[in-house]
PDB file of N, CA and C in Angstrom:
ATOM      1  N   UNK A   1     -32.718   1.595  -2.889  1.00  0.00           N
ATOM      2  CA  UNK A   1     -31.502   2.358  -3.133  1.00  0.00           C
ATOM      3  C   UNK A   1     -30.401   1.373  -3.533  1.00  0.00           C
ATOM      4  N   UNK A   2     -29.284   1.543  -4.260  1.00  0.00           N
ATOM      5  CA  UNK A   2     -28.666   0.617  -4.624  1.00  0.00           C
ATOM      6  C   UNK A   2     -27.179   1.328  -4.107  1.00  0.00           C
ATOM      7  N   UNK A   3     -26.664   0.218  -4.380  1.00  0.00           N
ATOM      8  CA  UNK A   3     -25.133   0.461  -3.994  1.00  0.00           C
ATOM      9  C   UNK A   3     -23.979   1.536  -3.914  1.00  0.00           C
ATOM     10  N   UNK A   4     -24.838   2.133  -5.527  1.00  0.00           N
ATOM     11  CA  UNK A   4     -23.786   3.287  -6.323  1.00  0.00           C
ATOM     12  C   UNK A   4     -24.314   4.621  -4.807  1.00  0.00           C
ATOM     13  N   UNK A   5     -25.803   4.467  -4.942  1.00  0.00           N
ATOM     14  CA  UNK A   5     -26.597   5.528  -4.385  1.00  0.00           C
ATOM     15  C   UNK A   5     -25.939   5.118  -2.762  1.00  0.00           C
ATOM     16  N   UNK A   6     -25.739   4.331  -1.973  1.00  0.00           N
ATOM     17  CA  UNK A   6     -25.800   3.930  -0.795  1.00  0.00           C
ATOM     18  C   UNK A   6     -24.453   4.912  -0.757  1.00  0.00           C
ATOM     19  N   UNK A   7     -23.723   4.722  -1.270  1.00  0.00           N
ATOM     20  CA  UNK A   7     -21.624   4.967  -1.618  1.00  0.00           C
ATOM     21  C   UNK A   7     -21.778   6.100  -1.588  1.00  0.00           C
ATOM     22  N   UNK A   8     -22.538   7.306  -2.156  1.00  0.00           N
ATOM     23  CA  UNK A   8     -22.543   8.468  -2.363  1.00  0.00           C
ATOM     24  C   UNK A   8     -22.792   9.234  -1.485  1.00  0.00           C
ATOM     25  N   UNK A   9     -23.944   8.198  -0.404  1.00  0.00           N
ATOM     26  CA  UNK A   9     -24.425   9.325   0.934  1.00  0.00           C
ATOM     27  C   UNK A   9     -23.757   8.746   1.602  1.00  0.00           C
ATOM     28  N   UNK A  10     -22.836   7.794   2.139  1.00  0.00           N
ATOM     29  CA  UNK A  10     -21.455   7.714   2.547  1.00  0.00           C
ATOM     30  C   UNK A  10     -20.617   8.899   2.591  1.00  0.00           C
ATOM     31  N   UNK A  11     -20.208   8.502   0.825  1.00  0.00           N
ATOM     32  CA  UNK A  11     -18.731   9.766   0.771  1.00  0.00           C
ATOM     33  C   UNK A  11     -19.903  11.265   1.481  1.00  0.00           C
ATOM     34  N   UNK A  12     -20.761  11.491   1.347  1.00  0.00           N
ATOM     35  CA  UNK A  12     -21.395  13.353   1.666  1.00  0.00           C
ATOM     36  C   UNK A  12     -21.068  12.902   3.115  1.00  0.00           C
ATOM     37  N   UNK A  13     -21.723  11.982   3.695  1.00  0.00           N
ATOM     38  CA  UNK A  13     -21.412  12.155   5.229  1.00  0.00           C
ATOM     39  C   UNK A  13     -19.809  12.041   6.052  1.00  0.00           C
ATOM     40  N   UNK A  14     -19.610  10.928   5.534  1.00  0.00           N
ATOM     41  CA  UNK A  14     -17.534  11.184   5.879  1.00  0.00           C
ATOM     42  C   UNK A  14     -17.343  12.843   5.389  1.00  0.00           C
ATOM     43  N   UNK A  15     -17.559  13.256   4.127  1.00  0.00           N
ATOM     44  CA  UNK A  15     -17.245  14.503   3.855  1.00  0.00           C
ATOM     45  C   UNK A  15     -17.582  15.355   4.784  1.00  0.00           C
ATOM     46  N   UNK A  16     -18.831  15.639   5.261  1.00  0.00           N
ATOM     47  CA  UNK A  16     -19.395  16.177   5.687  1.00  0.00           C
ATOM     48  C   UNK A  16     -18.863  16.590   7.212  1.00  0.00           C
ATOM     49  N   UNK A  17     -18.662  15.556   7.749  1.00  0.00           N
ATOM     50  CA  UNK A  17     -18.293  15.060   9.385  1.00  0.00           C
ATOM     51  C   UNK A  17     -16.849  15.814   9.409  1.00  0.00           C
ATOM     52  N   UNK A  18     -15.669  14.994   8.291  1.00  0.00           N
ATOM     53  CA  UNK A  18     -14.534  15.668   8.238  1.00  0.00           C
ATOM     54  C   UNK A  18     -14.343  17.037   7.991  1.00  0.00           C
ATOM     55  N   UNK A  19     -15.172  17.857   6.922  1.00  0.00           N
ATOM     56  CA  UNK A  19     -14.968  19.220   6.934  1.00  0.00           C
ATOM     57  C   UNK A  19     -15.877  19.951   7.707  1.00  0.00           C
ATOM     58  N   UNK A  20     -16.557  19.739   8.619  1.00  0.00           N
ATOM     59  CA  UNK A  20     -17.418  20.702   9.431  1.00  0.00           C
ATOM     60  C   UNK A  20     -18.176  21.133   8.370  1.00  0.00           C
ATOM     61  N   UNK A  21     -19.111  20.681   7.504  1.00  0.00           N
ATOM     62  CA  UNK A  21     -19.892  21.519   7.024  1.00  0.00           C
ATOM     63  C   UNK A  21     -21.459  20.555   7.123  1.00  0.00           C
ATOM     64  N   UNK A  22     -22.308  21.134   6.714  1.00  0.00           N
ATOM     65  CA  UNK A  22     -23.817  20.491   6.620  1.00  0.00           C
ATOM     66  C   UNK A  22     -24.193  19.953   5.486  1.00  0.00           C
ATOM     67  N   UNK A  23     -25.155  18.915   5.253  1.00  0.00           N
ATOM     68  CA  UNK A  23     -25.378  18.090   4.280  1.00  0.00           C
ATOM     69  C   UNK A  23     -25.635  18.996   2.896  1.00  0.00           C
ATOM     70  N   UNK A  24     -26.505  20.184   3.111  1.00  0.00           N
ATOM     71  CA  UNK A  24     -26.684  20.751   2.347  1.00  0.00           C
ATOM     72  C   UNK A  24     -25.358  21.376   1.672  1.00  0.00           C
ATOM     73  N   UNK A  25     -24.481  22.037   1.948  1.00  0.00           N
ATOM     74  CA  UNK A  25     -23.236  22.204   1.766  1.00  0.00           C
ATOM     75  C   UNK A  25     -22.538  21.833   0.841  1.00  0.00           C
ATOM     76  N   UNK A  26     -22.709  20.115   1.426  1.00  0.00           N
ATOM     77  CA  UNK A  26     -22.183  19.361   0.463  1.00  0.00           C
ATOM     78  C   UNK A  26     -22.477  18.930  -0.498  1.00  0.00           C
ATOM     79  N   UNK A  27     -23.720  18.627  -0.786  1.00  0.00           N
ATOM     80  CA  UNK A  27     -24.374  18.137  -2.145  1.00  0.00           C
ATOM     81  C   UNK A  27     -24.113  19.542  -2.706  1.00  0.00           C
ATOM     82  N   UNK A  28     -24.104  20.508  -2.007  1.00  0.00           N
ATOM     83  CA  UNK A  28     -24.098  21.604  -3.126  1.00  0.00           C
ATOM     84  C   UNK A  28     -22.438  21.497  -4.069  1.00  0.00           C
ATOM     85  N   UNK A  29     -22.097  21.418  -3.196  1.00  0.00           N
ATOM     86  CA  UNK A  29     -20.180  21.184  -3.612  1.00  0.00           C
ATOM     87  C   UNK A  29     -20.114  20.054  -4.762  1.00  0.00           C
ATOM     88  N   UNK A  30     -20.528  18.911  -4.147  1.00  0.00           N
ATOM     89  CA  UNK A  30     -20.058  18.171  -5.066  1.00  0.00           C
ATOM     90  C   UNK A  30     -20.881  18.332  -5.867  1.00  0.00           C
ATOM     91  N   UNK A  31     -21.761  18.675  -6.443  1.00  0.00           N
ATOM     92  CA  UNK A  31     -22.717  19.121  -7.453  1.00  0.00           C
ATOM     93  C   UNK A  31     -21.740  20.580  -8.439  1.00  0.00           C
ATOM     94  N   UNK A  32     -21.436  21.312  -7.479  1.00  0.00           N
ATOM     95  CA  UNK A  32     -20.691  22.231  -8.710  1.00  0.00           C
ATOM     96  C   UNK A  32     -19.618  21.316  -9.181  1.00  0.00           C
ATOM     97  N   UNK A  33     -19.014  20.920  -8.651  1.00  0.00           N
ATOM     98  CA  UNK A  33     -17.726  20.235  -8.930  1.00  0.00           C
ATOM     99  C   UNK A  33     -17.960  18.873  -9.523  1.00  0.00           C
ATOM    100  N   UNK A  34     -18.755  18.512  -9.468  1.00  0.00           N
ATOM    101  CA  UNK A  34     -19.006  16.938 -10.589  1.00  0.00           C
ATOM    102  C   UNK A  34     -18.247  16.002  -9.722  1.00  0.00           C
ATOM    103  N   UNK A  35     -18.297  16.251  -8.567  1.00  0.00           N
ATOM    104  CA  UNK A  35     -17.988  14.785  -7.597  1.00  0.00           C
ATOM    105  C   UNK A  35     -18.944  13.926  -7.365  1.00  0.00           C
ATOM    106  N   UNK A  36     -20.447  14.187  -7.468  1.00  0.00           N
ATOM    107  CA  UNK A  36     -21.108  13.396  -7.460  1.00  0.00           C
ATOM    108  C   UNK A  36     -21.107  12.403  -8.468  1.00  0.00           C
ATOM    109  N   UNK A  37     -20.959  13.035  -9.926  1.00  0.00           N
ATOM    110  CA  UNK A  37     -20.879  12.154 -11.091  1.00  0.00           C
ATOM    111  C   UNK A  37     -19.382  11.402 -10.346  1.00  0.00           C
ATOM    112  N   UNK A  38     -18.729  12.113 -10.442  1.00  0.00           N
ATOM    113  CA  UNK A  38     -17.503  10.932 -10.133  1.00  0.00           C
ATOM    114  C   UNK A  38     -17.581  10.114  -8.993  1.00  0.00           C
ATOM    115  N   UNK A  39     -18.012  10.144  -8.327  1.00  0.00           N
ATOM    116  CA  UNK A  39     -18.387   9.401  -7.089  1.00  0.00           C
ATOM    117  C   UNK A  39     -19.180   7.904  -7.407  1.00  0.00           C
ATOM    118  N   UNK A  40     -20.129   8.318  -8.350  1.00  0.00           N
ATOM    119  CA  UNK A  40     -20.751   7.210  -8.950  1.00  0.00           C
ATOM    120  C   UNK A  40     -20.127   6.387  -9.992  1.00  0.00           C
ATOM    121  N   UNK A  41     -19.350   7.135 -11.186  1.00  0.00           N
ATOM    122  CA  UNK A  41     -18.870   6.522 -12.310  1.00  0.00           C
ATOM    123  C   UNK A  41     -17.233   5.622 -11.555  1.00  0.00           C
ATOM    124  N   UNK A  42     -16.652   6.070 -10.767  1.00  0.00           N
ATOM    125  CA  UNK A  42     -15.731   5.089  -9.738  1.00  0.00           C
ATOM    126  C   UNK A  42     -16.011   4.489  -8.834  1.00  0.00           C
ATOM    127  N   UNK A  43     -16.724   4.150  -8.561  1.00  0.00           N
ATOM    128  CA  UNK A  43     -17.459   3.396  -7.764  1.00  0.00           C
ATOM    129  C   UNK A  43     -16.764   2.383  -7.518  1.00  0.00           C
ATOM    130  N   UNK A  44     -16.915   1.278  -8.552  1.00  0.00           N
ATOM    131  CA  UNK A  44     -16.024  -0.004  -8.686  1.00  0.00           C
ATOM    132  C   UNK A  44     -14.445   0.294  -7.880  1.00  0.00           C
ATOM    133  N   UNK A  45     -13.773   1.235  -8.077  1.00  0.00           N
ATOM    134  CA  UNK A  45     -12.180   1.927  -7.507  1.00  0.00           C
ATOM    135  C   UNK A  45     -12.338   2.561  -5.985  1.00  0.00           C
ATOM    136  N   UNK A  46     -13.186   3.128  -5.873  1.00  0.00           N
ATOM    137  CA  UNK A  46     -13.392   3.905  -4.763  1.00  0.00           C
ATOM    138  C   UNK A  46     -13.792   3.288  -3.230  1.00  0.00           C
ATOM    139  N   UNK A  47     -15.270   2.434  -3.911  1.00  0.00           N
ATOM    140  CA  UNK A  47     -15.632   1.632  -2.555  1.00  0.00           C
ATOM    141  C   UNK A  47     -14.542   0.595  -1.621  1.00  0.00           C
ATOM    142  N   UNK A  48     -13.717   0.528  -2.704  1.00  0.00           N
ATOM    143  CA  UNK A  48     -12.688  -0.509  -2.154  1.00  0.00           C
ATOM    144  C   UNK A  48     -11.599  -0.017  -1.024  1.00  0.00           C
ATOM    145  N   UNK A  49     -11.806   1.570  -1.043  1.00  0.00           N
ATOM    146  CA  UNK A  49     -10.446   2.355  -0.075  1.00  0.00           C
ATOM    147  C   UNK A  49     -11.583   2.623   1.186  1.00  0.00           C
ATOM    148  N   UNK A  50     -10.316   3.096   2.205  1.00  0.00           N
ATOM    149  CA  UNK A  50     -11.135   3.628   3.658  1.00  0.00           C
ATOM    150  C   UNK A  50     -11.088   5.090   3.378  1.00  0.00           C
ATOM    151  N   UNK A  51     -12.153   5.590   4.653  1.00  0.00           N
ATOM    152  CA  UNK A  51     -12.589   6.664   4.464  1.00  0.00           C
ATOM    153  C   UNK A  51     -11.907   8.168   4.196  1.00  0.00           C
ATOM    154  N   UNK A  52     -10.176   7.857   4.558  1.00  0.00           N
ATOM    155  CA  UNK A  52      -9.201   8.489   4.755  1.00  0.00           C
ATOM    156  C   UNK A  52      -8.852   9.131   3.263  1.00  0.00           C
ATOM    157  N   UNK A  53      -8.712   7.828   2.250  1.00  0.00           N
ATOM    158  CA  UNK A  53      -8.578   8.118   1.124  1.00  0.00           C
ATOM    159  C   UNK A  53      -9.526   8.646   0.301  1.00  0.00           C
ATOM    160  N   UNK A  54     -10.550   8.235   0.604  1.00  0.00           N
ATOM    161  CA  UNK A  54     -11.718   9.319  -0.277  1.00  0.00           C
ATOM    162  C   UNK A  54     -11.923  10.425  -0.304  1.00  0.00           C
ATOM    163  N   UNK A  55     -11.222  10.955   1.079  1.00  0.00           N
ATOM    164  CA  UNK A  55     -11.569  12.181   1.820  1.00  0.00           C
ATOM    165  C   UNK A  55     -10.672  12.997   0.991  1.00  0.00           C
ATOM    166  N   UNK A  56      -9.427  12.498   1.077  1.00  0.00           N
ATOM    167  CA  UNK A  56      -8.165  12.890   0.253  1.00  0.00           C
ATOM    168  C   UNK A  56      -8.523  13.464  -1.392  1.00  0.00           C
ATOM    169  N   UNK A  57      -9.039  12.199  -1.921  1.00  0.00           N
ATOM    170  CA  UNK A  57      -9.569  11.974  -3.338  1.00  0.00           C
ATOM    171  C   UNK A  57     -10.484  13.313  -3.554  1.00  0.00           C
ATOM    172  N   UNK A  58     -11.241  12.968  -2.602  1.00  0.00           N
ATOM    173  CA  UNK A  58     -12.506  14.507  -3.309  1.00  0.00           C
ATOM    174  C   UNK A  58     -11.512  15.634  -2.730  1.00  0.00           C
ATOM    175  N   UNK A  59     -11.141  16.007  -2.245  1.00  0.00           N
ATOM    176  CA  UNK A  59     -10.552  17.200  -1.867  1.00  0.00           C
ATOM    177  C   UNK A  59      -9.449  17.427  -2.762  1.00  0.00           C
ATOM    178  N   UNK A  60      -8.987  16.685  -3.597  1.00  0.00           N
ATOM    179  CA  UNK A  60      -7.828  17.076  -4.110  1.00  0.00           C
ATOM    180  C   UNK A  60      -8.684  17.076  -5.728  1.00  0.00           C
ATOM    181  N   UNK A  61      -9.522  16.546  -6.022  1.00  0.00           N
ATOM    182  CA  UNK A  61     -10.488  16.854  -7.071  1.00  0.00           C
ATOM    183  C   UNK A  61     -10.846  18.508  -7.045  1.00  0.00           C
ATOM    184  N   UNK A  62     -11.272  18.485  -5.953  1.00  0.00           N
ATOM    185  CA  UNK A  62     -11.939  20.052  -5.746  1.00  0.00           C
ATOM    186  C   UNK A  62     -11.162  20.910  -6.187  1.00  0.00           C
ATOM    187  N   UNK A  63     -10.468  21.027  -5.345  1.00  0.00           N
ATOM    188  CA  UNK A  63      -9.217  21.674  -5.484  1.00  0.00           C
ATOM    189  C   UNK A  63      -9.007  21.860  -7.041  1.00  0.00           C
ATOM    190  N   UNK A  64      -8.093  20.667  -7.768  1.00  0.00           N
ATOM    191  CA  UNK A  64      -7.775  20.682  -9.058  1.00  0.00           C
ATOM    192  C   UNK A  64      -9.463  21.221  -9.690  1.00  0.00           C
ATOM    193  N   UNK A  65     -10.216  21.153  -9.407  1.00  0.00           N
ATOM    194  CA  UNK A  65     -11.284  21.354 -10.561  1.00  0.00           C
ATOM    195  C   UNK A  65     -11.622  23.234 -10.420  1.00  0.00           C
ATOM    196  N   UNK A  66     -11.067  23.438  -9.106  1.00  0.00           N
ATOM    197  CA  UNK A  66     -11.349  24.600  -8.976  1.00  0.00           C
ATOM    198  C   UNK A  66     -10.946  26.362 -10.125  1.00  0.00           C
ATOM    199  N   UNK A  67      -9.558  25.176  -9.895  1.00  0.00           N
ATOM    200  CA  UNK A  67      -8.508  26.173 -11.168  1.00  0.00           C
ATOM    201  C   UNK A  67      -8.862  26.375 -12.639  1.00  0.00           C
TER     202      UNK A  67
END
Protein backbone atom coordinates (compact mmCIF):
# COMPACT_ATOMS: atom_id res chain seq x y z
CA UNK A 1 0.00 0.00 0.00
CA UNK A 2 1.57 3.25 -0.52
CA UNK A 3 1.32 6.49 1.01
CA UNK A 4 -1.43 8.20 -1.17
CA UNK A 5 -3.53 4.81 -0.27
CA UNK A 6 -2.31 4.74 3.55
CA UNK A 7 -3.68 8.90 3.73
CA UNK A 8 -7.00 7.96 2.42
CA UNK A 9 -7.93 5.21 5.01
CA UNK A 10 -6.75 7.75 7.49
CA UNK A 11 -8.91 10.69 6.28
CA UNK A 12 -12.28 7.63 6.08
CA UNK A 13 -11.38 6.75 9.62
CA UNK A 14 -10.85 10.38 11.35
CA UNK A 15 -14.01 10.95 9.13
CA UNK A 16 -15.60 8.28 10.17
CA UNK A 17 -14.90 8.44 14.12
CA UNK A 18 -15.78 12.31 13.92
CA UNK A 19 -19.16 11.97 12.19
CA UNK A 20 -20.58 8.85 13.81
CA UNK A 21 -20.96 7.05 10.78
CA UNK A 22 -19.52 3.46 9.48
CA UNK A 23 -16.80 2.76 7.08
CA UNK A 24 -19.16 1.82 4.61
CA UNK A 25 -20.89 5.18 4.79
CA UNK A 26 -18.07 6.75 4.11
CA UNK A 27 -16.43 5.42 1.16
CA UNK A 28 -19.82 5.69 -0.07
CA UNK A 29 -19.75 9.62 0.52
CA UNK A 30 -16.66 10.34 -0.54
CA UNK A 31 -17.15 8.35 -3.61
CA UNK A 32 -20.33 10.40 -4.62
CA UNK A 33 -18.62 13.46 -3.86
CA UNK A 34 -15.10 12.91 -5.45
CA UNK A 35 -13.30 13.26 -2.09
CA UNK A 36 -11.62 10.32 -2.62
CA UNK A 37 -10.13 11.60 -5.92
CA UNK A 38 -9.32 14.68 -4.00
CA UNK A 39 -7.96 13.14 -1.15
CA UNK A 40 -5.41 11.52 -3.32
CA UNK A 41 -4.64 14.27 -5.99
CA UNK A 42 -3.73 16.71 -2.57
CA UNK A 43 -2.04 14.65 -0.94
CA UNK A 44 1.26 16.53 -1.11
CA UNK A 45 -1.12 19.77 0.82
CA UNK A 46 -3.18 17.73 2.94
CA UNK A 47 -0.89 15.16 4.72
CA UNK A 48 0.92 18.04 6.08
CA UNK A 49 -2.31 19.43 8.36
CA UNK A 50 -3.80 17.68 11.64
CA UNK A 51 -6.74 15.85 11.73
CA UNK A 52 -8.90 18.89 12.69
CA UNK A 53 -8.31 20.48 9.40
CA UNK A 54 -9.08 17.75 7.12
CA UNK A 55 -12.10 17.12 8.88
CA UNK A 56 -13.01 20.76 8.18
CA UNK A 57 -11.68 20.43 4.46
CA UNK A 58 -13.90 17.41 3.47
CA UNK A 59 -16.88 18.71 5.08
CA UNK A 60 -16.85 21.93 3.64
CA UNK A 61 -16.13 20.17 0.13
CA UNK A 62 -19.27 18.19 0.71
CA UNK A 63 -21.16 20.62 1.49
CA UNK A 64 -20.04 23.03 -1.47
CA UNK A 65 -20.24 20.00 -3.89
CA UNK A 66 -23.58 19.28 -2.71
CA UNK A 67 -25.24 22.48 -4.25
Amino acid sequence: MDNKTRFLVYCVEIYKTTNKLNGRQVIQLFKQYGIDEYIVNCYNALHTTGPEYIINDISGLIEKRKK
